[in-house]
PDB file of N, CA and C in Angstrom:
ATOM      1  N   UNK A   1     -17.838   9.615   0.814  1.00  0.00           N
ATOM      2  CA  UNK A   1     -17.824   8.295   1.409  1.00  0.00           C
ATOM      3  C   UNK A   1     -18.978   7.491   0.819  1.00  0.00           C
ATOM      4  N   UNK A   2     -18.777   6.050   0.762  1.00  0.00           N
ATOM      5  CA  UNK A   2     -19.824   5.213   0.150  1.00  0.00           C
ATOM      6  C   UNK A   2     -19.932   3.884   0.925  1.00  0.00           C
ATOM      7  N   UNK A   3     -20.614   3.550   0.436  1.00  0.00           N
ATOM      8  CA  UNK A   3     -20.392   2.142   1.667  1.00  0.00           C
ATOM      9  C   UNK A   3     -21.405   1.702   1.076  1.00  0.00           C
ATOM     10  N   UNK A   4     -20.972   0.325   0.666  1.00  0.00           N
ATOM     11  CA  UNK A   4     -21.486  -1.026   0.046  1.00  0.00           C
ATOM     12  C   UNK A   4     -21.965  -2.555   1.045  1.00  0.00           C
ATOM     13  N   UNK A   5     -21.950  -3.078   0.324  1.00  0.00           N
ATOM     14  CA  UNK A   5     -22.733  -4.711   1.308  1.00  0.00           C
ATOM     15  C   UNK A   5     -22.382  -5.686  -0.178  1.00  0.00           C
ATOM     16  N   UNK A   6     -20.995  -6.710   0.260  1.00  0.00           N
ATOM     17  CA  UNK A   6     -21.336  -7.657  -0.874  1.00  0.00           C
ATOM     18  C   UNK A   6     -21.384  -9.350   0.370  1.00  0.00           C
ATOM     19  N   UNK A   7     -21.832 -10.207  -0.416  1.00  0.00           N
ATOM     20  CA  UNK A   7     -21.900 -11.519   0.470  1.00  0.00           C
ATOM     21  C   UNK A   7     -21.302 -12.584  -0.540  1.00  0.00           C
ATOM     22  N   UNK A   8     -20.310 -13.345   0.342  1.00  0.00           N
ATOM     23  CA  UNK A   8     -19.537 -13.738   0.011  1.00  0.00           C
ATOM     24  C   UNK A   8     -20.042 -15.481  -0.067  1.00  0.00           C
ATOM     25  N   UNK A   9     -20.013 -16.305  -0.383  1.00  0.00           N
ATOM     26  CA  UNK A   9     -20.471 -17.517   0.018  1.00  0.00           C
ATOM     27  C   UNK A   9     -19.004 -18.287   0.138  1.00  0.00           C
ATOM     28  N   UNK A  10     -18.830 -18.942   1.292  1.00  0.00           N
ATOM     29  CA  UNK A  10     -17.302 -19.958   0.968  1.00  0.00           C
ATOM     30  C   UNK A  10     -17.685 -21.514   0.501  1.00  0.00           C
ATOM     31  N   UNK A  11     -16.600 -22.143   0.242  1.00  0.00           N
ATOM     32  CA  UNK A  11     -16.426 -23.666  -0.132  1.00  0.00           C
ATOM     33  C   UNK A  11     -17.656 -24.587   0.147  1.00  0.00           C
ATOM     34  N   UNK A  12     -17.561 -24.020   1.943  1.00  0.00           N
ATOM     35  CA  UNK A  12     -18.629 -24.865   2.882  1.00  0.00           C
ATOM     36  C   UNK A  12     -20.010 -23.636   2.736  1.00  0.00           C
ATOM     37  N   UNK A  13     -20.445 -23.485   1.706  1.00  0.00           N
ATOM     38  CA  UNK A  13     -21.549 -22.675   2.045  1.00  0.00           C
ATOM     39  C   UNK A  13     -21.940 -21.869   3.180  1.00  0.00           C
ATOM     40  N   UNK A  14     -20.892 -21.321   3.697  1.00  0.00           N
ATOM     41  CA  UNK A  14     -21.451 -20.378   4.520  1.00  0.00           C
ATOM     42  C   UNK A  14     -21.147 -18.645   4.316  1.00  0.00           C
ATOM     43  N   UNK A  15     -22.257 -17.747   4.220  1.00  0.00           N
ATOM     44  CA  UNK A  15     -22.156 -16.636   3.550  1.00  0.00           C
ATOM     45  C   UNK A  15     -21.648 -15.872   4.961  1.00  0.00           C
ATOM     46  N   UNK A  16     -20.456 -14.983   4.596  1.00  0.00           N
ATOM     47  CA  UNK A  16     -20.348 -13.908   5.128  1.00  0.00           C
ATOM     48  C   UNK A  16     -20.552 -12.674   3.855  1.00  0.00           C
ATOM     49  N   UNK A  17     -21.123 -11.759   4.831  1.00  0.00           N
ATOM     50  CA  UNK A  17     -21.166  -9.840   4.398  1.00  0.00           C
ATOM     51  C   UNK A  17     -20.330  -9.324   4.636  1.00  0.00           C
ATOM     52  N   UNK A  18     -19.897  -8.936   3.526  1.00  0.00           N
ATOM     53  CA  UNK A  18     -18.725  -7.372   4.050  1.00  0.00           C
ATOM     54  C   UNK A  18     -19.430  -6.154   4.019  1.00  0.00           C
ATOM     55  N   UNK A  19     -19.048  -5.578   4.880  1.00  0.00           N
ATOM     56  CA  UNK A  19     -19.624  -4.167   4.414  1.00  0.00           C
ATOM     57  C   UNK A  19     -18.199  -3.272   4.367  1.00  0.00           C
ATOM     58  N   UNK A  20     -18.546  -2.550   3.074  1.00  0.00           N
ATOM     59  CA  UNK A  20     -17.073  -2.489   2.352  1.00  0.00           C
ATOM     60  C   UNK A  20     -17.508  -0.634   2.649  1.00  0.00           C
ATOM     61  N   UNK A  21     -16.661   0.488   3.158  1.00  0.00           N
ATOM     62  CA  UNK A  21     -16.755   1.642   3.052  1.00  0.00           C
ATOM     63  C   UNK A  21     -15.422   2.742   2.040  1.00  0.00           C
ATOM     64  N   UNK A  22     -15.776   2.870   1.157  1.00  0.00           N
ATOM     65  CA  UNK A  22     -14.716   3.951   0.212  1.00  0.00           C
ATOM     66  C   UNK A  22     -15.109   5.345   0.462  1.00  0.00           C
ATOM     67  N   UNK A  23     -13.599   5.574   0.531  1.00  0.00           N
ATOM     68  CA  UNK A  23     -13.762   7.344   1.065  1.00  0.00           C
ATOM     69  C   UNK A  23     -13.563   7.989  -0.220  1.00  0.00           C
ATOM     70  N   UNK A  24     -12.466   8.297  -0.583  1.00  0.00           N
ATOM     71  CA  UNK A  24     -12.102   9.321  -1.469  1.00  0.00           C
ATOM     72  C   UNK A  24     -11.667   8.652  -2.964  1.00  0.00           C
ATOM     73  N   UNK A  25     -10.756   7.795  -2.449  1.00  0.00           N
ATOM     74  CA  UNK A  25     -10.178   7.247  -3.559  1.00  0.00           C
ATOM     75  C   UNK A  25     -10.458   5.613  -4.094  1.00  0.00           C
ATOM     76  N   UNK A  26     -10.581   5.404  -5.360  1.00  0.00           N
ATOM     77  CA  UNK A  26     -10.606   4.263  -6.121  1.00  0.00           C
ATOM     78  C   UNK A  26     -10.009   3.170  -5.764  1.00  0.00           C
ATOM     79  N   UNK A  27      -8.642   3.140  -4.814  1.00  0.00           N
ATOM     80  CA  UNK A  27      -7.930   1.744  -5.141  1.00  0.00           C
ATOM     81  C   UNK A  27      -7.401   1.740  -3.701  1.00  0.00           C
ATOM     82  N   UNK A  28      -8.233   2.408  -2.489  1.00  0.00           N
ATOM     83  CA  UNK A  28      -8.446   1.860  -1.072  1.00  0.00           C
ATOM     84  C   UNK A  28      -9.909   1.970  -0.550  1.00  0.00           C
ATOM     85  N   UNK A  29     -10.120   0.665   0.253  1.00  0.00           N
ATOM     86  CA  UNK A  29     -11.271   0.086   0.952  1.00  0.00           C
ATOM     87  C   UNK A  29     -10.881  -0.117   2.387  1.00  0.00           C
ATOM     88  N   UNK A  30     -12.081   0.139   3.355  1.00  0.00           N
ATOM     89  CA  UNK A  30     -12.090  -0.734   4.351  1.00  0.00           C
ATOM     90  C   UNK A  30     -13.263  -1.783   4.120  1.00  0.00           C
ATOM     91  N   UNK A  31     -13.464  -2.725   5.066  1.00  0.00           N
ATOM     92  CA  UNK A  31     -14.284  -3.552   4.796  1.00  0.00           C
ATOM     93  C   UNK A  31     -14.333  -4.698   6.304  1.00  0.00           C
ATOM     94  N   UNK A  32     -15.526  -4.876   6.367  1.00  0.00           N
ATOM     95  CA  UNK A  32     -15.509  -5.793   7.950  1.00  0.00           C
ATOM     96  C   UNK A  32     -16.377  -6.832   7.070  1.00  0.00           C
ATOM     97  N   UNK A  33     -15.276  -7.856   7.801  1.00  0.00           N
ATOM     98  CA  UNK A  33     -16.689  -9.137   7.872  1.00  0.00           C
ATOM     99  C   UNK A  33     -17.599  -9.563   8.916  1.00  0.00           C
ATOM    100  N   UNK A  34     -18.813  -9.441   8.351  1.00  0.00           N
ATOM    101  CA  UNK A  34     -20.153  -9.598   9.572  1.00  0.00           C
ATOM    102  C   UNK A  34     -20.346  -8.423  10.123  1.00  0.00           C
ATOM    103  N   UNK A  35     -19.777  -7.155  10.115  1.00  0.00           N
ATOM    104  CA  UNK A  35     -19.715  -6.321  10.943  1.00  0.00           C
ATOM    105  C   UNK A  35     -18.513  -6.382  12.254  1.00  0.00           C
ATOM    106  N   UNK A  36     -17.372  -7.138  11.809  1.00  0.00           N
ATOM    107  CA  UNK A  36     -16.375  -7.276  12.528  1.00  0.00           C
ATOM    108  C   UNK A  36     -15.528  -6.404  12.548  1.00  0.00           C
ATOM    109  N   UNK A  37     -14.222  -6.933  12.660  1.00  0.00           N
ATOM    110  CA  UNK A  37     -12.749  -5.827  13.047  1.00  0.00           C
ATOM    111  C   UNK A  37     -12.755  -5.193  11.362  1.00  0.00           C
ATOM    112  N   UNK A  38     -12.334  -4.012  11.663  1.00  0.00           N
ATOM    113  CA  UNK A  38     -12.247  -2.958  10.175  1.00  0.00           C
ATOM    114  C   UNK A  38     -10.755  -3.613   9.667  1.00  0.00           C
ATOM    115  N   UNK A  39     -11.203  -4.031   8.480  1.00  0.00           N
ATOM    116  CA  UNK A  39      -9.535  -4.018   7.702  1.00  0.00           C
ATOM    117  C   UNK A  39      -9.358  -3.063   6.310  1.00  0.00           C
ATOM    118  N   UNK A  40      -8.371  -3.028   6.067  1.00  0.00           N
ATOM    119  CA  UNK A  40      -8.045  -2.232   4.741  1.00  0.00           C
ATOM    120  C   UNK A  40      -7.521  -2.456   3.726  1.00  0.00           C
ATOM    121  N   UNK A  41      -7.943  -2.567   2.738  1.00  0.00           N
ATOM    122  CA  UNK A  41      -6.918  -3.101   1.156  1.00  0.00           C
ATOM    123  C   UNK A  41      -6.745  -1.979   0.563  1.00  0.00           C
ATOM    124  N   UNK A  42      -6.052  -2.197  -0.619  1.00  0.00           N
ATOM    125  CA  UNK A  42      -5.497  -1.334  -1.597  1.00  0.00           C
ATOM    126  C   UNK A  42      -5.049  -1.802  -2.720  1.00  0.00           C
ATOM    127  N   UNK A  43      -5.312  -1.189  -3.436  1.00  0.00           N
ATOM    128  CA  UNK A  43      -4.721  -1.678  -5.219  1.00  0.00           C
ATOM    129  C   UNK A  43      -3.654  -1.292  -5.062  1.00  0.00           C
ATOM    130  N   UNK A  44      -2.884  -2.269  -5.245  1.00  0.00           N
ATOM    131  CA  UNK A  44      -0.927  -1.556  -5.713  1.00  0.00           C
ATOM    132  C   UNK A  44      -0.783  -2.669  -6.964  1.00  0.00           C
ATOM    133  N   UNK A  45      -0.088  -2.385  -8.300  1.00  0.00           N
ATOM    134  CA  UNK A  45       0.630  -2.577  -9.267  1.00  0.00           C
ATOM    135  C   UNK A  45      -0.566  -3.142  -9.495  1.00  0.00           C
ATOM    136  N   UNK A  46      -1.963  -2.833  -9.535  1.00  0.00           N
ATOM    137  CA  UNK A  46      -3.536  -3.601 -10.162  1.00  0.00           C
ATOM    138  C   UNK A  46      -3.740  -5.208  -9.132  1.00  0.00           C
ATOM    139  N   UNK A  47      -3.634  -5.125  -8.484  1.00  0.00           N
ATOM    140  CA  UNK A  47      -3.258  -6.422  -7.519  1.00  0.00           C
ATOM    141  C   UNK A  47      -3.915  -5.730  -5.931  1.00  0.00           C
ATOM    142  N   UNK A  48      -4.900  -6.299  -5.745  1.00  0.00           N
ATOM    143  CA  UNK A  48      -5.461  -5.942  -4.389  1.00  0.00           C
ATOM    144  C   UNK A  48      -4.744  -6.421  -3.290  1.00  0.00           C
ATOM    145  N   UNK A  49      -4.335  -5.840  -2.410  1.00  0.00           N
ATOM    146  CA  UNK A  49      -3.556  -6.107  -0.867  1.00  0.00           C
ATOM    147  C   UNK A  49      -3.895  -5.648   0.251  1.00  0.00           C
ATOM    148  N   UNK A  50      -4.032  -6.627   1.297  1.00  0.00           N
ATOM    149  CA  UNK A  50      -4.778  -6.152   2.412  1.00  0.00           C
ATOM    150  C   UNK A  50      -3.899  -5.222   3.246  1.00  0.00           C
ATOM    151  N   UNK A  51      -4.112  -4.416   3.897  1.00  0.00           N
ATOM    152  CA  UNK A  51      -3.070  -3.553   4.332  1.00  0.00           C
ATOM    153  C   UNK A  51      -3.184  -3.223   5.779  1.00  0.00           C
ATOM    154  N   UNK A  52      -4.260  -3.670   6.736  1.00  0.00           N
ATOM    155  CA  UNK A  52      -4.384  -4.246   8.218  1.00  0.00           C
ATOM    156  C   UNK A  52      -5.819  -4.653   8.631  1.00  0.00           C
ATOM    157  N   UNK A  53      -5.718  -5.403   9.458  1.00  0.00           N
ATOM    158  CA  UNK A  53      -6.599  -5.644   9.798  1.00  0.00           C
ATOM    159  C   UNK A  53      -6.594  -7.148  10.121  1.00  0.00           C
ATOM    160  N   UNK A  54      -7.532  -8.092  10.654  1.00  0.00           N
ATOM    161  CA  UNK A  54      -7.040  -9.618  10.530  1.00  0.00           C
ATOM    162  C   UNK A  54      -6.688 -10.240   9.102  1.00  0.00           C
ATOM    163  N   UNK A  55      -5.926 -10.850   9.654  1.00  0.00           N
ATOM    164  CA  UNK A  55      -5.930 -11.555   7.927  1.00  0.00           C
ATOM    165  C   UNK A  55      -7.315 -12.314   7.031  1.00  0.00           C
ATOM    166  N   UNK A  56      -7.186 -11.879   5.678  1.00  0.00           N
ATOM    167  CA  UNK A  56      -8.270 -12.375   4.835  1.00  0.00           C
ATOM    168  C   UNK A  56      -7.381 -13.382   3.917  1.00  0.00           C
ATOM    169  N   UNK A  57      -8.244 -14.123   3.187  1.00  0.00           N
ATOM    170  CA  UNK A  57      -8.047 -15.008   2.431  1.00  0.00           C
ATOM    171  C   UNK A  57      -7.432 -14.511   1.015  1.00  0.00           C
ATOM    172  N   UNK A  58      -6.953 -14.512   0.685  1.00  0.00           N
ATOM    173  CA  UNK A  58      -6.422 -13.797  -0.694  1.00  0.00           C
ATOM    174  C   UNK A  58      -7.710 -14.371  -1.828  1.00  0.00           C
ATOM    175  N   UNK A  59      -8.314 -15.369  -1.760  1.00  0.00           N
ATOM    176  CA  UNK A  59      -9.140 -15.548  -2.726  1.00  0.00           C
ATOM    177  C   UNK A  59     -10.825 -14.849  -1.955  1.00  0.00           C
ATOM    178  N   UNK A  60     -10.680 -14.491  -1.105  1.00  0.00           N
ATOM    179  CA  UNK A  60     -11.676 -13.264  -0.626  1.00  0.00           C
ATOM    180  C   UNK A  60     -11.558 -12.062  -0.808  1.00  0.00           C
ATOM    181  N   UNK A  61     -10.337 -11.530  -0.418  1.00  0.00           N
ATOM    182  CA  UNK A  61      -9.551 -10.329  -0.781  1.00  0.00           C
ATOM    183  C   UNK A  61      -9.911  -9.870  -2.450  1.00  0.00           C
ATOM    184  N   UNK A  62      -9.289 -10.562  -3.294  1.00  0.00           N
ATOM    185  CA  UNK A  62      -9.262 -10.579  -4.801  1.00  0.00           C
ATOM    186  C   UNK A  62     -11.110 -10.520  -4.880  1.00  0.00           C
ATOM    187  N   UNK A  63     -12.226 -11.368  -4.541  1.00  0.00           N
ATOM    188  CA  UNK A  63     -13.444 -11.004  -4.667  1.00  0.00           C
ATOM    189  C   UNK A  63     -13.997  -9.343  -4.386  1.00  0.00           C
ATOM    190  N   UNK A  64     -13.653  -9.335  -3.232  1.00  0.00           N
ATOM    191  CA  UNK A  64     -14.004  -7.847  -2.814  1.00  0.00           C
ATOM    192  C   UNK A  64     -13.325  -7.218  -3.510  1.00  0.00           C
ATOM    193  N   UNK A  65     -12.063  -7.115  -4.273  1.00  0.00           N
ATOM    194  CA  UNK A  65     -11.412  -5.899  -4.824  1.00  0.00           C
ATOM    195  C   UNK A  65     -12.014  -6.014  -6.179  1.00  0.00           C
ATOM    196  N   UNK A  66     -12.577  -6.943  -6.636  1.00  0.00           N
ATOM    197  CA  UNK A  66     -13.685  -7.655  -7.795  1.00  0.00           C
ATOM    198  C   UNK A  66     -14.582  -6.342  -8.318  1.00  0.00           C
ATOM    199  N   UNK A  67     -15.547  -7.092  -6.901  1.00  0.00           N
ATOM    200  CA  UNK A  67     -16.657  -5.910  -6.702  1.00  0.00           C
ATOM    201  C   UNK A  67     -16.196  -4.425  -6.721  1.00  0.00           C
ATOM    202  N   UNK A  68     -15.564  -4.434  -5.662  1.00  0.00           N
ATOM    203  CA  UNK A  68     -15.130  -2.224  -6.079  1.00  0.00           C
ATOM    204  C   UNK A  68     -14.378  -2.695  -7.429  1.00  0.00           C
ATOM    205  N   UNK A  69     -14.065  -3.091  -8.600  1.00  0.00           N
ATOM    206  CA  UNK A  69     -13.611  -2.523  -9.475  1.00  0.00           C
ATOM    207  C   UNK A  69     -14.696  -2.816 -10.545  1.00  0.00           C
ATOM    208  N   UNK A  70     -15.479  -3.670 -10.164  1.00  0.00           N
ATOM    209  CA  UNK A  70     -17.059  -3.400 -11.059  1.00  0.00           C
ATOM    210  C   UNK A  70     -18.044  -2.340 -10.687  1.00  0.00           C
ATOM    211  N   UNK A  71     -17.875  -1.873 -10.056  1.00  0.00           N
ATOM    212  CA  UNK A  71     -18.450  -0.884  -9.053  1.00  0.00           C
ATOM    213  C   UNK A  71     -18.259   0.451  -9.493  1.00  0.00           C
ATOM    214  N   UNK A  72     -16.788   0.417  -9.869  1.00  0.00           N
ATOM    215  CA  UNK A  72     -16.347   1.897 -10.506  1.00  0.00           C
ATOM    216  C   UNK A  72     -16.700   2.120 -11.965  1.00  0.00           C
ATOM    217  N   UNK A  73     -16.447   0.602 -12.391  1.00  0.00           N
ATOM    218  CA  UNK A  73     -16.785   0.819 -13.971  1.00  0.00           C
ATOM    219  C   UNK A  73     -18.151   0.974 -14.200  1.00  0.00           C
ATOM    220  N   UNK A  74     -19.004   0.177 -13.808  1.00  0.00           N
ATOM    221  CA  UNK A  74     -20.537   0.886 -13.789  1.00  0.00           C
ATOM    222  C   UNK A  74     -21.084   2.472 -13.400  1.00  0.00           C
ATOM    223  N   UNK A  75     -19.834   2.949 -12.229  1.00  0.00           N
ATOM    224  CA  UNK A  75     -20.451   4.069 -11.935  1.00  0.00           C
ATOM    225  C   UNK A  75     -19.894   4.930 -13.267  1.00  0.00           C
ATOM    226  N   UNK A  76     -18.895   4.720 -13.668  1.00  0.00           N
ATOM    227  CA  UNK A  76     -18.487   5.659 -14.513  1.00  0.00           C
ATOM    228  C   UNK A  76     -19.151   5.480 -15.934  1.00  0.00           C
ATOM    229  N   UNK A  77     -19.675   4.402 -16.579  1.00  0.00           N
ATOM    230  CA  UNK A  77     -20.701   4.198 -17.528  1.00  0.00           C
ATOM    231  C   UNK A  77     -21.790   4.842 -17.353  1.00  0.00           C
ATOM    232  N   UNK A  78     -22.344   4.764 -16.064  1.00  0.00           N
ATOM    233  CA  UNK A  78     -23.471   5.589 -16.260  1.00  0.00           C
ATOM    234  C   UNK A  78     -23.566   7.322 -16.109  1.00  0.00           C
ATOM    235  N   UNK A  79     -22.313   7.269 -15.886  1.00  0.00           N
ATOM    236  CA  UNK A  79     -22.371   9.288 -15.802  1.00  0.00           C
ATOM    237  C   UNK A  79     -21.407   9.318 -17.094  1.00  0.00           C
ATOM    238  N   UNK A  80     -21.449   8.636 -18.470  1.00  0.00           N
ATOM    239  CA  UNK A  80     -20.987   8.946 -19.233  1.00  0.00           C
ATOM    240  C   UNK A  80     -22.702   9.642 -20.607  1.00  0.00           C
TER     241      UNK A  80
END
């Protein structure tokens, strides 16, 4: 398990935190905003999708699935 912190800034400048937790696998997340209700995405066909939780913004969604996929590629650069 891992668990991250990215901050998001919107339109109107106001930052929310996710705190994003990955268990096992690469291409599912949970993630709360502010420390709110737990939701869940997933990579299907390379395309991040939220999969419950309240609804997110698809151009929030796509950020956070951003981050975990820069996230992996760095980790895996450096244990190369």
């Amino acid at each position: 398990m891992e668990e991250l912190a990215y901050t998001f800034k919107d339109k109107k400048g106001a930052e929310i935190t996710y705190t994003i937790v990955e268990y096992a696998s690469e291409d599912i997340f949970d993630f709360m905003p502010n420390g709110g209700t737990v939701c869940r995405a997933q990579k299907q066909d390379g395309k991040w999708v939220q999969l419950s939780g309240a609804d997110t913004g698809p151009e929030i969604l796509q950020e956070l699935g951003g981050f975990m996929d820069r996230h992996h590629r760095q980790q895996k650069q450096g244990n190369q």
